[in-house]
C-alpha atoms as a PDB file:
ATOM      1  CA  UNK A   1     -13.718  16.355   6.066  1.00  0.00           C
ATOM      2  CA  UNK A   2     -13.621  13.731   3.619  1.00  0.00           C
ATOM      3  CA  UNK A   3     -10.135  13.305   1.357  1.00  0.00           C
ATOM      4  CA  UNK A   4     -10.200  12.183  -2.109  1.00  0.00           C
ATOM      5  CA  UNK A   5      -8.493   8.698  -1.547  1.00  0.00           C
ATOM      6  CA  UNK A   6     -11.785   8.020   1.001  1.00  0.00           C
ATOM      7  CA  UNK A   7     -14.161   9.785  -1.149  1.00  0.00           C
ATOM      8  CA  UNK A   8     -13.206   6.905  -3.849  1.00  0.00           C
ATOM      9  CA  UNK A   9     -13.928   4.541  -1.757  1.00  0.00           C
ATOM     10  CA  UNK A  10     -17.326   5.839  -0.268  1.00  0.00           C
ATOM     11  CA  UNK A  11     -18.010   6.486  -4.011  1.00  0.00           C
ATOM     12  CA  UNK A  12     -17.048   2.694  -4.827  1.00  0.00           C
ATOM     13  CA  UNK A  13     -14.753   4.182  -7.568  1.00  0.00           C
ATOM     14  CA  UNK A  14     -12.277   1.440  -8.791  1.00  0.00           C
ATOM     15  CA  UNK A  15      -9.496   2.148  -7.134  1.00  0.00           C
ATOM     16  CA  UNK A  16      -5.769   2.940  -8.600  1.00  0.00           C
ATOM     17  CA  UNK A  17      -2.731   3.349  -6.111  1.00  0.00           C
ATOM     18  CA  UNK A  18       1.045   3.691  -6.653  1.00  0.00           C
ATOM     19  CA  UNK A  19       3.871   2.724  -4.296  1.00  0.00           C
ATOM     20  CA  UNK A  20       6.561   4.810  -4.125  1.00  0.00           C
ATOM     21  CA  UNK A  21       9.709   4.808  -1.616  1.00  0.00           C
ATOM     22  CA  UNK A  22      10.744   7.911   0.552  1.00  0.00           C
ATOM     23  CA  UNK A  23      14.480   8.823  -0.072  1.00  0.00           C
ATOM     24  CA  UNK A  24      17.316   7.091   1.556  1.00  0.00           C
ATOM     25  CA  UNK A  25      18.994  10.194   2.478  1.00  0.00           C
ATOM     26  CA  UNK A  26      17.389  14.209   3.441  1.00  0.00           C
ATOM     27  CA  UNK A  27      16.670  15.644  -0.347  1.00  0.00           C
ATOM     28  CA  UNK A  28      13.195  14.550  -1.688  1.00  0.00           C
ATOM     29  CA  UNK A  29      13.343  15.343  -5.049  1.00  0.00           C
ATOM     30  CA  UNK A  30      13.711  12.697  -6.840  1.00  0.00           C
ATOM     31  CA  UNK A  31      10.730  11.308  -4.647  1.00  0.00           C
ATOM     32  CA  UNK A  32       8.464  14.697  -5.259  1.00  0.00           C
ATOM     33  CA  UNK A  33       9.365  14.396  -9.249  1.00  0.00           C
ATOM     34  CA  UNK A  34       7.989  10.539  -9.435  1.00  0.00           C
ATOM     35  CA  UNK A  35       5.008  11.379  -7.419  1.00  0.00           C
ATOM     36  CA  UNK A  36       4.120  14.266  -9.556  1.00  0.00           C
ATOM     37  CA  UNK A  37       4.445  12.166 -12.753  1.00  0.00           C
ATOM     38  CA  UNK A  38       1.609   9.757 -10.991  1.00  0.00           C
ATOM     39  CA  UNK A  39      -0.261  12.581 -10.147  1.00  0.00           C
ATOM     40  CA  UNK A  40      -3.451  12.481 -12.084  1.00  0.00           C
ATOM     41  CA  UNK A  41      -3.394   8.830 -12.608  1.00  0.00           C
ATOM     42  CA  UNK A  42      -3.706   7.400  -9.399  1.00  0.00           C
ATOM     43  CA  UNK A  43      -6.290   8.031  -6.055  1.00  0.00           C
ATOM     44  CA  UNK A  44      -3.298   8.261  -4.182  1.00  0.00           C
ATOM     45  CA  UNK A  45       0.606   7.529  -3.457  1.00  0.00           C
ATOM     46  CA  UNK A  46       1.682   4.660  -1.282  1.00  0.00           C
ATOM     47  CA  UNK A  47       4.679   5.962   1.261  1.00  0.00           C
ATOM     48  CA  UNK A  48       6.716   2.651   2.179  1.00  0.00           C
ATOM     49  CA  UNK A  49       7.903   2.582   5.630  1.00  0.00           C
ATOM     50  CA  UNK A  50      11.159   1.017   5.851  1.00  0.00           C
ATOM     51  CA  UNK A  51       9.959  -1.585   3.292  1.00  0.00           C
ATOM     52  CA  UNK A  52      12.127  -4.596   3.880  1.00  0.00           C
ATOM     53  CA  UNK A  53      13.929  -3.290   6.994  1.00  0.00           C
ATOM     54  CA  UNK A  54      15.675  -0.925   4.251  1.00  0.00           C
ATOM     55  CA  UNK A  55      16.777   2.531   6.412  1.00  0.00           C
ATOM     56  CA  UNK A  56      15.037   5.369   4.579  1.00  0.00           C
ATOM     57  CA  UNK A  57      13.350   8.606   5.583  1.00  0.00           C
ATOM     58  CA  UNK A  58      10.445   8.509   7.893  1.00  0.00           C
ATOM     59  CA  UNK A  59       7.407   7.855   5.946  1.00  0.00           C
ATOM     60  CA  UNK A  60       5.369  10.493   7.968  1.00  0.00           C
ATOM     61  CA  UNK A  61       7.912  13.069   6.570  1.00  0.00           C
ATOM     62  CA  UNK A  62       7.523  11.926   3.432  1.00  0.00           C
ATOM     63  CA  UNK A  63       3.765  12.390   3.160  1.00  0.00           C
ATOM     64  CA  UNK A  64       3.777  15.399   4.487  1.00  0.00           C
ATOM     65  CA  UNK A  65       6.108  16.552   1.597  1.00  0.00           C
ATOM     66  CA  UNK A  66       3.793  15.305  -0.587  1.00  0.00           C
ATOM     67  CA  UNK A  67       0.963  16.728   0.646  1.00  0.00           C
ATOM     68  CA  UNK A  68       2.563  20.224   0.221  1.00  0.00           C
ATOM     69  CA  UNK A  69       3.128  19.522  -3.388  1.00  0.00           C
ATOM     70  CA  UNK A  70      -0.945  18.482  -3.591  1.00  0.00           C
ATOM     71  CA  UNK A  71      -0.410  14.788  -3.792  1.00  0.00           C
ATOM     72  CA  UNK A  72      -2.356  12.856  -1.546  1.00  0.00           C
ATOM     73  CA  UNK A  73      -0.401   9.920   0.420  1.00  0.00           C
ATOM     74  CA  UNK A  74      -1.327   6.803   1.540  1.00  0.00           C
ATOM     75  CA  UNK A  75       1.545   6.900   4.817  1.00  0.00           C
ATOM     76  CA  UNK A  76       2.513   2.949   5.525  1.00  0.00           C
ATOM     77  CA  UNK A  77       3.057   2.626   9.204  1.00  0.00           C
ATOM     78  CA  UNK A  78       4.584  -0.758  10.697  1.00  0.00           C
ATOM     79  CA  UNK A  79       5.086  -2.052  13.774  1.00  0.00           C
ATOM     80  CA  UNK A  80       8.718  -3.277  13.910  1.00  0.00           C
ATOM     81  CA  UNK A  81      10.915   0.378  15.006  1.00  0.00           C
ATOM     82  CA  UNK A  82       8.133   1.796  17.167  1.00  0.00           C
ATOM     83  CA  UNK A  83       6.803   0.868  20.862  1.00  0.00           C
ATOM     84  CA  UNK A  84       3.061   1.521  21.820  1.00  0.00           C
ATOM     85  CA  UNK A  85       3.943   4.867  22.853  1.00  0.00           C
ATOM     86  CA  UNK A  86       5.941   6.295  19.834  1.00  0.00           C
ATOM     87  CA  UNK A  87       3.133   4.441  16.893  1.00  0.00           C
ATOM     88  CA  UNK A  88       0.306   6.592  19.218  1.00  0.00           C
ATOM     89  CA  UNK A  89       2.817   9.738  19.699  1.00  0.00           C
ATOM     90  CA  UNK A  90       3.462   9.653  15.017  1.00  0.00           C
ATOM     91  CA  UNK A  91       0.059   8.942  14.591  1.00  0.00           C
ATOM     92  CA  UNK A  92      -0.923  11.742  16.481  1.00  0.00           C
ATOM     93  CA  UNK A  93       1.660  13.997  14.709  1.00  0.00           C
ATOM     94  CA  UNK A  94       0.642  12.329  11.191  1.00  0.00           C
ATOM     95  CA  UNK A  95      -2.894  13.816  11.628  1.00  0.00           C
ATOM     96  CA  UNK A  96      -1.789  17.198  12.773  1.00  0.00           C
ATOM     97  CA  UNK A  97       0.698  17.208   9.606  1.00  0.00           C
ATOM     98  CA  UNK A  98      -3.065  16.465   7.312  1.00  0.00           C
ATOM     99  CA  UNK A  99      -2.111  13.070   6.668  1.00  0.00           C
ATOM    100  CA  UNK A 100      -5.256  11.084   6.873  1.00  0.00           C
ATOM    101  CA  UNK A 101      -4.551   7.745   4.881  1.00  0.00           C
ATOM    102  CA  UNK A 102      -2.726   5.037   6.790  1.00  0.00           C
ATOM    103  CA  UNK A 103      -2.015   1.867   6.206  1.00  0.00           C
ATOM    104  CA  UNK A 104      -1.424  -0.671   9.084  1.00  0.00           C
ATOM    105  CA  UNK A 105       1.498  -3.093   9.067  1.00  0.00           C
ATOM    106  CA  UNK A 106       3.497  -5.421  11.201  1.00  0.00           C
ATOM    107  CA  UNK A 107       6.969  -4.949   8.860  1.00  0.00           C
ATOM    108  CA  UNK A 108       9.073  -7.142   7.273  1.00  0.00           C
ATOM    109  CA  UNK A 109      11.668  -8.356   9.571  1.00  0.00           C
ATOM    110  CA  UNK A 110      15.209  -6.853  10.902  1.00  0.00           C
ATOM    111  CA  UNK A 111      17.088  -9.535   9.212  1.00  0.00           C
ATOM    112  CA  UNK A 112      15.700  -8.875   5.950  1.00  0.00           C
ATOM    113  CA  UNK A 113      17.334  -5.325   5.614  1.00  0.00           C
ATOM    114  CA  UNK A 114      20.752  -3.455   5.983  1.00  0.00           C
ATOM    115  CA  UNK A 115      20.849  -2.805   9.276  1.00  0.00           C
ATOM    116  CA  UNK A 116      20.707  -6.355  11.251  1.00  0.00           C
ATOM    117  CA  UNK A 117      22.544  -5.321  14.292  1.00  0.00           C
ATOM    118  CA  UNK A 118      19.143  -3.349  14.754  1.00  0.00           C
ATOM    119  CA  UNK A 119      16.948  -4.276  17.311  1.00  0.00           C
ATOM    120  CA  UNK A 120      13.397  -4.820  16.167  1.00  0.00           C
ATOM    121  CA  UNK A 121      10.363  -3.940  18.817  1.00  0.00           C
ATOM    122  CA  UNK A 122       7.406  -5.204  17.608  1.00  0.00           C
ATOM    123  CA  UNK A 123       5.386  -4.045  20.673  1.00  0.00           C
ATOM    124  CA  UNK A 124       2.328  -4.596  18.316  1.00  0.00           C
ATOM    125  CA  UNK A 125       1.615  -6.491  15.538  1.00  0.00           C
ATOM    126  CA  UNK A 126      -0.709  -5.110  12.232  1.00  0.00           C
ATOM    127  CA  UNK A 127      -4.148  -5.847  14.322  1.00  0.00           C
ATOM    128  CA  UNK A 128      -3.721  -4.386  17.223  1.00  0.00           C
ATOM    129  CA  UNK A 129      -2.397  -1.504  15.576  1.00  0.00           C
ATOM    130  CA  UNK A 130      -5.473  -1.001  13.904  1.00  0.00           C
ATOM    131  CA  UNK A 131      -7.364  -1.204  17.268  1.00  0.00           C
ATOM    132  CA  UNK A 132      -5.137   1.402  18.226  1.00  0.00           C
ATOM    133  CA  UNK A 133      -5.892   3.654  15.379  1.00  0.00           C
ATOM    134  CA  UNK A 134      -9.824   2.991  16.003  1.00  0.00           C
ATOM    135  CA  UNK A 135      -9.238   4.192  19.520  1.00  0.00           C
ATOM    136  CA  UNK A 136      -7.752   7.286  18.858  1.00  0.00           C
ATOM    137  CA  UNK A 137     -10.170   8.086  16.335  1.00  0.00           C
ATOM    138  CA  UNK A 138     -12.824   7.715  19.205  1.00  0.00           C
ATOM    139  CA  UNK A 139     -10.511   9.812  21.236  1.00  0.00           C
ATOM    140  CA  UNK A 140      -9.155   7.610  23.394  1.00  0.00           C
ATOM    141  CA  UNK A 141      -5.623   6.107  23.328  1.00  0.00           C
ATOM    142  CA  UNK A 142      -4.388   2.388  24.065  1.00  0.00           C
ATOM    143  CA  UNK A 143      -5.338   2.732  27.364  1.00  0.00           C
ATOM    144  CA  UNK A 144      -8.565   4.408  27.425  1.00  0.00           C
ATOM    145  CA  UNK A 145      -7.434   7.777  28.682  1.00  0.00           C
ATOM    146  CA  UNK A 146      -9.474   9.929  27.216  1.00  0.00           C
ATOM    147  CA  UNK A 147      -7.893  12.569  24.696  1.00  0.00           C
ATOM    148  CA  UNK A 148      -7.883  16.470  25.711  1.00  0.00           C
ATOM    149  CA  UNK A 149      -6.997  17.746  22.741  1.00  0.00           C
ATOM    150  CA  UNK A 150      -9.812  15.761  20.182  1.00  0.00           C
ATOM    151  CA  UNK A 151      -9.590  12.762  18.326  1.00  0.00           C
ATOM    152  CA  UNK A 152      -8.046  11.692  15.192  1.00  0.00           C
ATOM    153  CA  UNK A 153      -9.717  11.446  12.104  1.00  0.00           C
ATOM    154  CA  UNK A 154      -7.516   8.613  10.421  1.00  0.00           C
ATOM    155  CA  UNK A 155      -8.717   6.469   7.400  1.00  0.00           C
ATOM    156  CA  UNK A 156      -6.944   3.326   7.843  1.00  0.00           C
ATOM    157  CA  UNK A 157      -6.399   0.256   5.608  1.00  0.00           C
ATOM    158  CA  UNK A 158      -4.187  -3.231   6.079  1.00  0.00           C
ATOM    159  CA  UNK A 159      -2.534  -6.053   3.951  1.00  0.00           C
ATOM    160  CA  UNK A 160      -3.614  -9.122   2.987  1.00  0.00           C
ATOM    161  CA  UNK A 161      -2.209 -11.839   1.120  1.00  0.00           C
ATOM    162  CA  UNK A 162      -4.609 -13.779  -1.127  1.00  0.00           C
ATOM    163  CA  UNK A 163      -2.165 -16.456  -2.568  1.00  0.00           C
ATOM    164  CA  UNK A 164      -1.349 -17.564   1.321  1.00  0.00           C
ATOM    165  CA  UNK A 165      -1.283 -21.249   1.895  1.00  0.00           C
ATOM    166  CA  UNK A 166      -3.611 -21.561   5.027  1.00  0.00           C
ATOM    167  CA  UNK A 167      -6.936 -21.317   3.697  1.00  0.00           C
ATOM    168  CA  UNK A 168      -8.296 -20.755   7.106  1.00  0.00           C
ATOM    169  CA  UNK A 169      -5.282 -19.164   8.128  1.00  0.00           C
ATOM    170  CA  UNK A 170      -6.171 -15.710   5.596  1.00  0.00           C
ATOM    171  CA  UNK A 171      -9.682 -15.935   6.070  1.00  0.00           C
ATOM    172  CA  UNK A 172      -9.307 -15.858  10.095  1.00  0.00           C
ATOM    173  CA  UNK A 173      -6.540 -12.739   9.760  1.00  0.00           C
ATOM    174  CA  UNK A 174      -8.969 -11.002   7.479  1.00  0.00           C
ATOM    175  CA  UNK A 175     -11.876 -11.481   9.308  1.00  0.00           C
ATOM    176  CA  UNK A 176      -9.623  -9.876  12.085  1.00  0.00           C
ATOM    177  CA  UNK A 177      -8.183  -6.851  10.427  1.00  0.00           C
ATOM    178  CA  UNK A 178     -11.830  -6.376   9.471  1.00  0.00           C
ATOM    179  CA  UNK A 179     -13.347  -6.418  13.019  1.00  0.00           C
ATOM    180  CA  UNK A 180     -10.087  -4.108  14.421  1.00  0.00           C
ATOM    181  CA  UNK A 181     -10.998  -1.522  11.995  1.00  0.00           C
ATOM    182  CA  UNK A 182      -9.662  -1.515   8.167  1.00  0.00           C
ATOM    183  CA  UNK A 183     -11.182  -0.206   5.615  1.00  0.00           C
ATOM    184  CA  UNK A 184      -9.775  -0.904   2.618  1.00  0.00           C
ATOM    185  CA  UNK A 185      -7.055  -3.836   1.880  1.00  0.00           C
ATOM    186  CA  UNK A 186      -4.144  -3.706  -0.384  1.00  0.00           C
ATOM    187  CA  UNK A 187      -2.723  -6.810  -1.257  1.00  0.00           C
ATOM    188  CA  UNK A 188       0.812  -8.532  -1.864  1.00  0.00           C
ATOM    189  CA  UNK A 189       2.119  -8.755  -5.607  1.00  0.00           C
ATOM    190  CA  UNK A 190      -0.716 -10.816  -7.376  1.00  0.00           C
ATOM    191  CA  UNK A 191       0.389 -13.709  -9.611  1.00  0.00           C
ATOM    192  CA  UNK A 192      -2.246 -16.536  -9.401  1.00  0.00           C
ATOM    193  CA  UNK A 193      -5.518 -14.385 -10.299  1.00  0.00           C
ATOM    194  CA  UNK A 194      -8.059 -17.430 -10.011  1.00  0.00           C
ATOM    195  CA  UNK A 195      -6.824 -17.674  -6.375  1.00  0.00           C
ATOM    196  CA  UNK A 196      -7.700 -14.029  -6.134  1.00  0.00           C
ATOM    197  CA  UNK A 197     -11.094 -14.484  -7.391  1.00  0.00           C
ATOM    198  CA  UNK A 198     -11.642 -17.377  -5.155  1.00  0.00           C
ATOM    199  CA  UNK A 199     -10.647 -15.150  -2.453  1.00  0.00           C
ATOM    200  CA  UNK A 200     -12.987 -12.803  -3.377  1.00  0.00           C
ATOM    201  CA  UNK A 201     -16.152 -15.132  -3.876  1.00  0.00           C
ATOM    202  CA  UNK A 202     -15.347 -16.689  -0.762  1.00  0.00           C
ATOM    203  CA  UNK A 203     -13.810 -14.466   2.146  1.00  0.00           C
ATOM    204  CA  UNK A 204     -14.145 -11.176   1.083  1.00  0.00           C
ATOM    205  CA  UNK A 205     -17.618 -10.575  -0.900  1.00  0.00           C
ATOM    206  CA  UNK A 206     -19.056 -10.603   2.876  1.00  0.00           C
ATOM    207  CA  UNK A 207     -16.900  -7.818   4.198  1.00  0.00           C
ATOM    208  CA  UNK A 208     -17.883  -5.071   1.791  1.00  0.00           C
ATOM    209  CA  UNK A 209     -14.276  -3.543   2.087  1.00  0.00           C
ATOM    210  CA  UNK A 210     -12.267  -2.586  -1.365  1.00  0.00           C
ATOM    211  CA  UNK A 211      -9.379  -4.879  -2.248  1.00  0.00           C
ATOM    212  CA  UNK A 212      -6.697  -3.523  -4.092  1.00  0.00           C
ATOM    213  CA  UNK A 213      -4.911  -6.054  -5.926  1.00  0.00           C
ATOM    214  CA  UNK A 214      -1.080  -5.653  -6.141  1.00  0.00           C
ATOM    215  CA  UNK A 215       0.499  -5.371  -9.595  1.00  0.00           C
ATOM    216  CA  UNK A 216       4.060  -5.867 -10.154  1.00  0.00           C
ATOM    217  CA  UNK A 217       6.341  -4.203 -12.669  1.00  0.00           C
ATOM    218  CA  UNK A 218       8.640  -7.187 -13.560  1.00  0.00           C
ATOM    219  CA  UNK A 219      11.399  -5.702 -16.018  1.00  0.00           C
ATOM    220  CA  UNK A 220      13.038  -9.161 -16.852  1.00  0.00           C
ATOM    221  CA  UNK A 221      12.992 -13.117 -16.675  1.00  0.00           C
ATOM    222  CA  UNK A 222      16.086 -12.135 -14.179  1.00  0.00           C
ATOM    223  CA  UNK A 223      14.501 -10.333 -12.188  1.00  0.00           C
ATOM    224  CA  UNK A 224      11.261 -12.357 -12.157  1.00  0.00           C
ATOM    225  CA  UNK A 225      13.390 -15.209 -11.014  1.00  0.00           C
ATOM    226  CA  UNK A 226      14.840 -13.254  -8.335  1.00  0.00           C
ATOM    227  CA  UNK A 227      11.685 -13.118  -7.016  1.00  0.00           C
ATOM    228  CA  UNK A 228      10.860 -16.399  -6.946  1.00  0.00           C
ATOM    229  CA  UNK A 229      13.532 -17.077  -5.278  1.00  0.00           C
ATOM    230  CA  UNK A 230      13.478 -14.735  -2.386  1.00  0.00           C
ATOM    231  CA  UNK A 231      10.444 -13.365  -1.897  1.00  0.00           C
ATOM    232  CA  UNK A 232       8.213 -15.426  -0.092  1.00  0.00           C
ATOM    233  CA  UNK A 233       4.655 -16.277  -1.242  1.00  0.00           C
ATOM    234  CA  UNK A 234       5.289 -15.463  -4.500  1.00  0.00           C
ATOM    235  CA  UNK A 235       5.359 -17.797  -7.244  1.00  0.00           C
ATOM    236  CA  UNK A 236       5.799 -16.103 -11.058  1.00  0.00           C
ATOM    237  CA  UNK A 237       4.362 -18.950 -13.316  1.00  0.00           C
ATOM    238  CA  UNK A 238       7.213 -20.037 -16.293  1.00  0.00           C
ATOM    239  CA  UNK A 239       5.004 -18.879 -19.174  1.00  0.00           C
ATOM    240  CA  UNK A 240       5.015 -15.223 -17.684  1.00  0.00           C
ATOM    241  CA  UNK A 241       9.353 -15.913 -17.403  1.00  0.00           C
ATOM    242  CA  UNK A 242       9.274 -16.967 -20.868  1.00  0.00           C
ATOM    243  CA  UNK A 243       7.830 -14.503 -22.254  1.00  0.00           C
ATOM    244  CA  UNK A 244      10.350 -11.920 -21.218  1.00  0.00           C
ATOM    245  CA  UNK A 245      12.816 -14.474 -22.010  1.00  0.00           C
ATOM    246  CA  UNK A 246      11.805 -14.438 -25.379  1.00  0.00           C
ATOM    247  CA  UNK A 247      10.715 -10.591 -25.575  1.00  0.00           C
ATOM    248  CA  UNK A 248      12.942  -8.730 -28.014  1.00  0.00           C
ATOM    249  CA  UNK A 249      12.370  -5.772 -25.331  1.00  0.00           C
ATOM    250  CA  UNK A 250      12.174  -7.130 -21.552  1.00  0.00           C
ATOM    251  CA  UNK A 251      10.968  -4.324 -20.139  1.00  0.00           C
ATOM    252  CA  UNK A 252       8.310  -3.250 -22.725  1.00  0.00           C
ATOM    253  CA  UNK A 253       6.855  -6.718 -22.317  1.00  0.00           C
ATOM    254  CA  UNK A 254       6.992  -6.423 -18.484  1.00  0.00           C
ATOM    255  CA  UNK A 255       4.829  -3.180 -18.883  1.00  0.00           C
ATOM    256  CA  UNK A 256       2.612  -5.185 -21.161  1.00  0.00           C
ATOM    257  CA  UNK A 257       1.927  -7.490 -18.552  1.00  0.00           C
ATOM    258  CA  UNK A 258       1.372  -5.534 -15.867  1.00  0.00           C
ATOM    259  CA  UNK A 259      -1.666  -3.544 -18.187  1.00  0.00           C
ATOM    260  CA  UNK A 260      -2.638  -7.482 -18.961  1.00  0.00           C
ATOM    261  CA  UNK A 261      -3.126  -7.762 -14.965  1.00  0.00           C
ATOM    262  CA  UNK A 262      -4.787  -4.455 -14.393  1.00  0.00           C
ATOM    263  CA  UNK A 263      -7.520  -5.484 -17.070  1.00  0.00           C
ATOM    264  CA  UNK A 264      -7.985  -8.605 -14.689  1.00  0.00           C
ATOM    265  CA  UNK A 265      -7.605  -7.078 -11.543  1.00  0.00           C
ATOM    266  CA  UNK A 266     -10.648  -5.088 -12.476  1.00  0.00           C
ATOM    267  CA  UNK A 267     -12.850  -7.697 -13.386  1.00  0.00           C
ATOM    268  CA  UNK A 268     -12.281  -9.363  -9.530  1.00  0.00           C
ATOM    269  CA  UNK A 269     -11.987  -6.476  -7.506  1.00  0.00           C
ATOM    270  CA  UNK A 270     -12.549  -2.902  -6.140  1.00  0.00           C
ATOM    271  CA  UNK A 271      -8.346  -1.479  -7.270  1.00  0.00           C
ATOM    272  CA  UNK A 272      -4.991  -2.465  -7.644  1.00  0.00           C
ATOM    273  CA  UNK A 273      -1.946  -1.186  -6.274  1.00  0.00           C
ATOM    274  CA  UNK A 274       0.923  -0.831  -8.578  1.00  0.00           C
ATOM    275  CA  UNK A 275       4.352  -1.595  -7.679  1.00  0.00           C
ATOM    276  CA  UNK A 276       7.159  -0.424 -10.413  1.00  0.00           C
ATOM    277  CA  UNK A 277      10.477  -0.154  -8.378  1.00  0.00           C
ATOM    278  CA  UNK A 278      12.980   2.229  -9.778  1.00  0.00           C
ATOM    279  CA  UNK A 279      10.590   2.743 -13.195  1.00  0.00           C
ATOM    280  CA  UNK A 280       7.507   4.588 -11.492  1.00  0.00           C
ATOM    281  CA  UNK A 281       7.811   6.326 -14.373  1.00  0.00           C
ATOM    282  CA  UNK A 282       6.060   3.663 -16.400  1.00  0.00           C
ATOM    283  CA  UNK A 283       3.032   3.253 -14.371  1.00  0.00           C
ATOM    284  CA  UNK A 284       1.019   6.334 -16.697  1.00  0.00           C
ATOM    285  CA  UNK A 285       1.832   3.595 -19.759  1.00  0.00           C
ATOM    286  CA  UNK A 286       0.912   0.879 -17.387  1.00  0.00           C
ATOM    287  CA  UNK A 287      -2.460   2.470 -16.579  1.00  0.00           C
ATOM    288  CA  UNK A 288      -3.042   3.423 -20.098  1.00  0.00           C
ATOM    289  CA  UNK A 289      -2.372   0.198 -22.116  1.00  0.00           C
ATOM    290  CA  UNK A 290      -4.947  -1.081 -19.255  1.00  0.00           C
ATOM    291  CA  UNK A 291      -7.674   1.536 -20.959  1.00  0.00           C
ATOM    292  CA  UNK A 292      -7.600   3.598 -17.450  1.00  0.00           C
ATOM    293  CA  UNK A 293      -8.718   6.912 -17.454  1.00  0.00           C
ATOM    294  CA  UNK A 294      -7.356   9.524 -15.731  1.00  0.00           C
ATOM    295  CA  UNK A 295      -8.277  10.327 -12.101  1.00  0.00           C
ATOM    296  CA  UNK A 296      -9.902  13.512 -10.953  1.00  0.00           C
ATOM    297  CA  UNK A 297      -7.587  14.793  -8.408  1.00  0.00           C
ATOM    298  CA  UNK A 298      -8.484  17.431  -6.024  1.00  0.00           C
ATOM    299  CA  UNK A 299      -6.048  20.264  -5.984  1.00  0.00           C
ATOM    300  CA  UNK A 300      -6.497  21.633  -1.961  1.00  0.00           C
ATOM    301  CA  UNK A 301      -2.617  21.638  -0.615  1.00  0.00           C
ATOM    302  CA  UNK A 302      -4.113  19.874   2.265  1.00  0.00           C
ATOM    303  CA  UNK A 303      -5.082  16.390   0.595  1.00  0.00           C
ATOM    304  CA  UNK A 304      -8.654  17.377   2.256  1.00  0.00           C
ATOM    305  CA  UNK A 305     -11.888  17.916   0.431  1.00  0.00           C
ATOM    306  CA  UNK A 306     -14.760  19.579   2.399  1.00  0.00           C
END
């Protein structure tokens, strides 16, 4: 069984993604109407899982919603609320639930979020957790006990941050990630695109894995400063800030910059991942000022193509 997010891939389709959050609360509609509005635009939808330490519904739950509605998730998974046992015990349940896209993370830390009296865990970081994954898909769990009632069949992907400092440092995580499993790669919010394509001439041409750069919605020069100032890594250059400065219509331009990036995402790599917080919405304009076509979406409930 083969699901349309992995058949893209197999197919070396260029790949389009869209991150969206689950709801911070128990109704999902306002998360089932912004997923349908991506629907035919995009391989698949990217389920956050407690994205900066942020309390919000599970992100298993949350795909399977989806996948009742016949939207194919991509179910984010980290490391920082879970112990060995319960990451083996939801990844388990994700598979019976249909959910076959995963993406491994270690989390953003407990200090980040709104709930810092939290304890974080941590019990594995994003590698291992993709060793764990591989496992199970053998049949076997962390231990090598053998599983009685058949493996899992889990298509798993991890993060990677071109724009990181150590040189060595991202090539020797990647290399890592690559050997424990991933198959695809979505990266942090892209600003610096000849350090992308550096990245990809240098440490990733070799691996034969699809990188999905990540676009960024910005909607203002406040909000692009905010950035800069507390999200780490990330560096918007001052021309990009001036220009919604100077726009007449911040947010217009910001969508006309995220198409710019799109059209050179796809001359450097295999995708991109867009990332339009609040305004997912815009990502259909987004993909169209790019010249994106439309993606053929299956229709099965079940995500699952035969």
């Amino acid at each position: 069984m083969v699901n349309r997010f992995r058949q893209a891939v197999l197919e070396r389709e260029f790949l389009i993604t869209a991150e969206i959050t689950p709801p911070k609360g128990g109704n999902p509609a306002r998360m089932i109407e912004v997923a349908k509005m991506l629907k035919g635009w995009v391989h698949a939808v990217n389920i956050t899982d407690g994205s900066r330490a942020v309390l919000r519904m599970s992100s298993i739950a949350a795909s399977a919603i989806l996948l009742q509605h016949g939207i194919e998730p991509i179910c984010q998974m980290t490391c920082r609320d879970r112990n060995a046992i319960g990451l083996q015990a939801d990844l388990m349940g994700a598979h019976a639930l249909g959910i076959r896209n995963l993406l491994a993370l270690t989390g953003d830390p407990v200090k980040a979020g709104d709930c810092q009296a939290a304890k974080a865990v941590f019990d594995l970081e994003s590698v291992r957790l993709l060793k764990v994954i591989d496992k199970l898909n053998q049949g076997f769990d962390s231990n090598q006990r053998s599983l009685p009632d058949e493996p899992l069949d889990l298509f798993a992907g991890a993060g990677v941050d071109p724009q990181l400092k150590s040189w060595s440092g991202l090539q020797r995580r990647f290399e890592k990630k690559i050997e424990a499993g991933a198959q695809f790669f979505q990266s942090q919010l892209i600003t610096d695109f000849e350090r992308l394509d550096k990245f990809m001439h240098q440490i990733a041409a070799g691996a034969d894995k699809p990188i999905l750069a990540g676009i960024f919605l910005l909607k203002s020069a406040k909000n692009a400063e905010f950035i800069n100032r507390y999200v780490p890594g990330v560096k918007i250059p001052q021309d990009i800030i001036k220009r919604l400065a100077d726009a007449p219509d911040p947010l217009q331009e910001g969508v006309n910059i995220a198409a710019e990036q799109v059209r050179l995402a796809k001359q450097l790599c295999q995708g991109v991942h867009l990332m339009a917080v609040k305004r997912e919405d815009l990502i259909p304009q987004i993909l169209d000022l790019a010249g994106m076509s439309p993606v053929a979406c299956s229709e099965a409930i079940s995500g699952l193509l035969v």
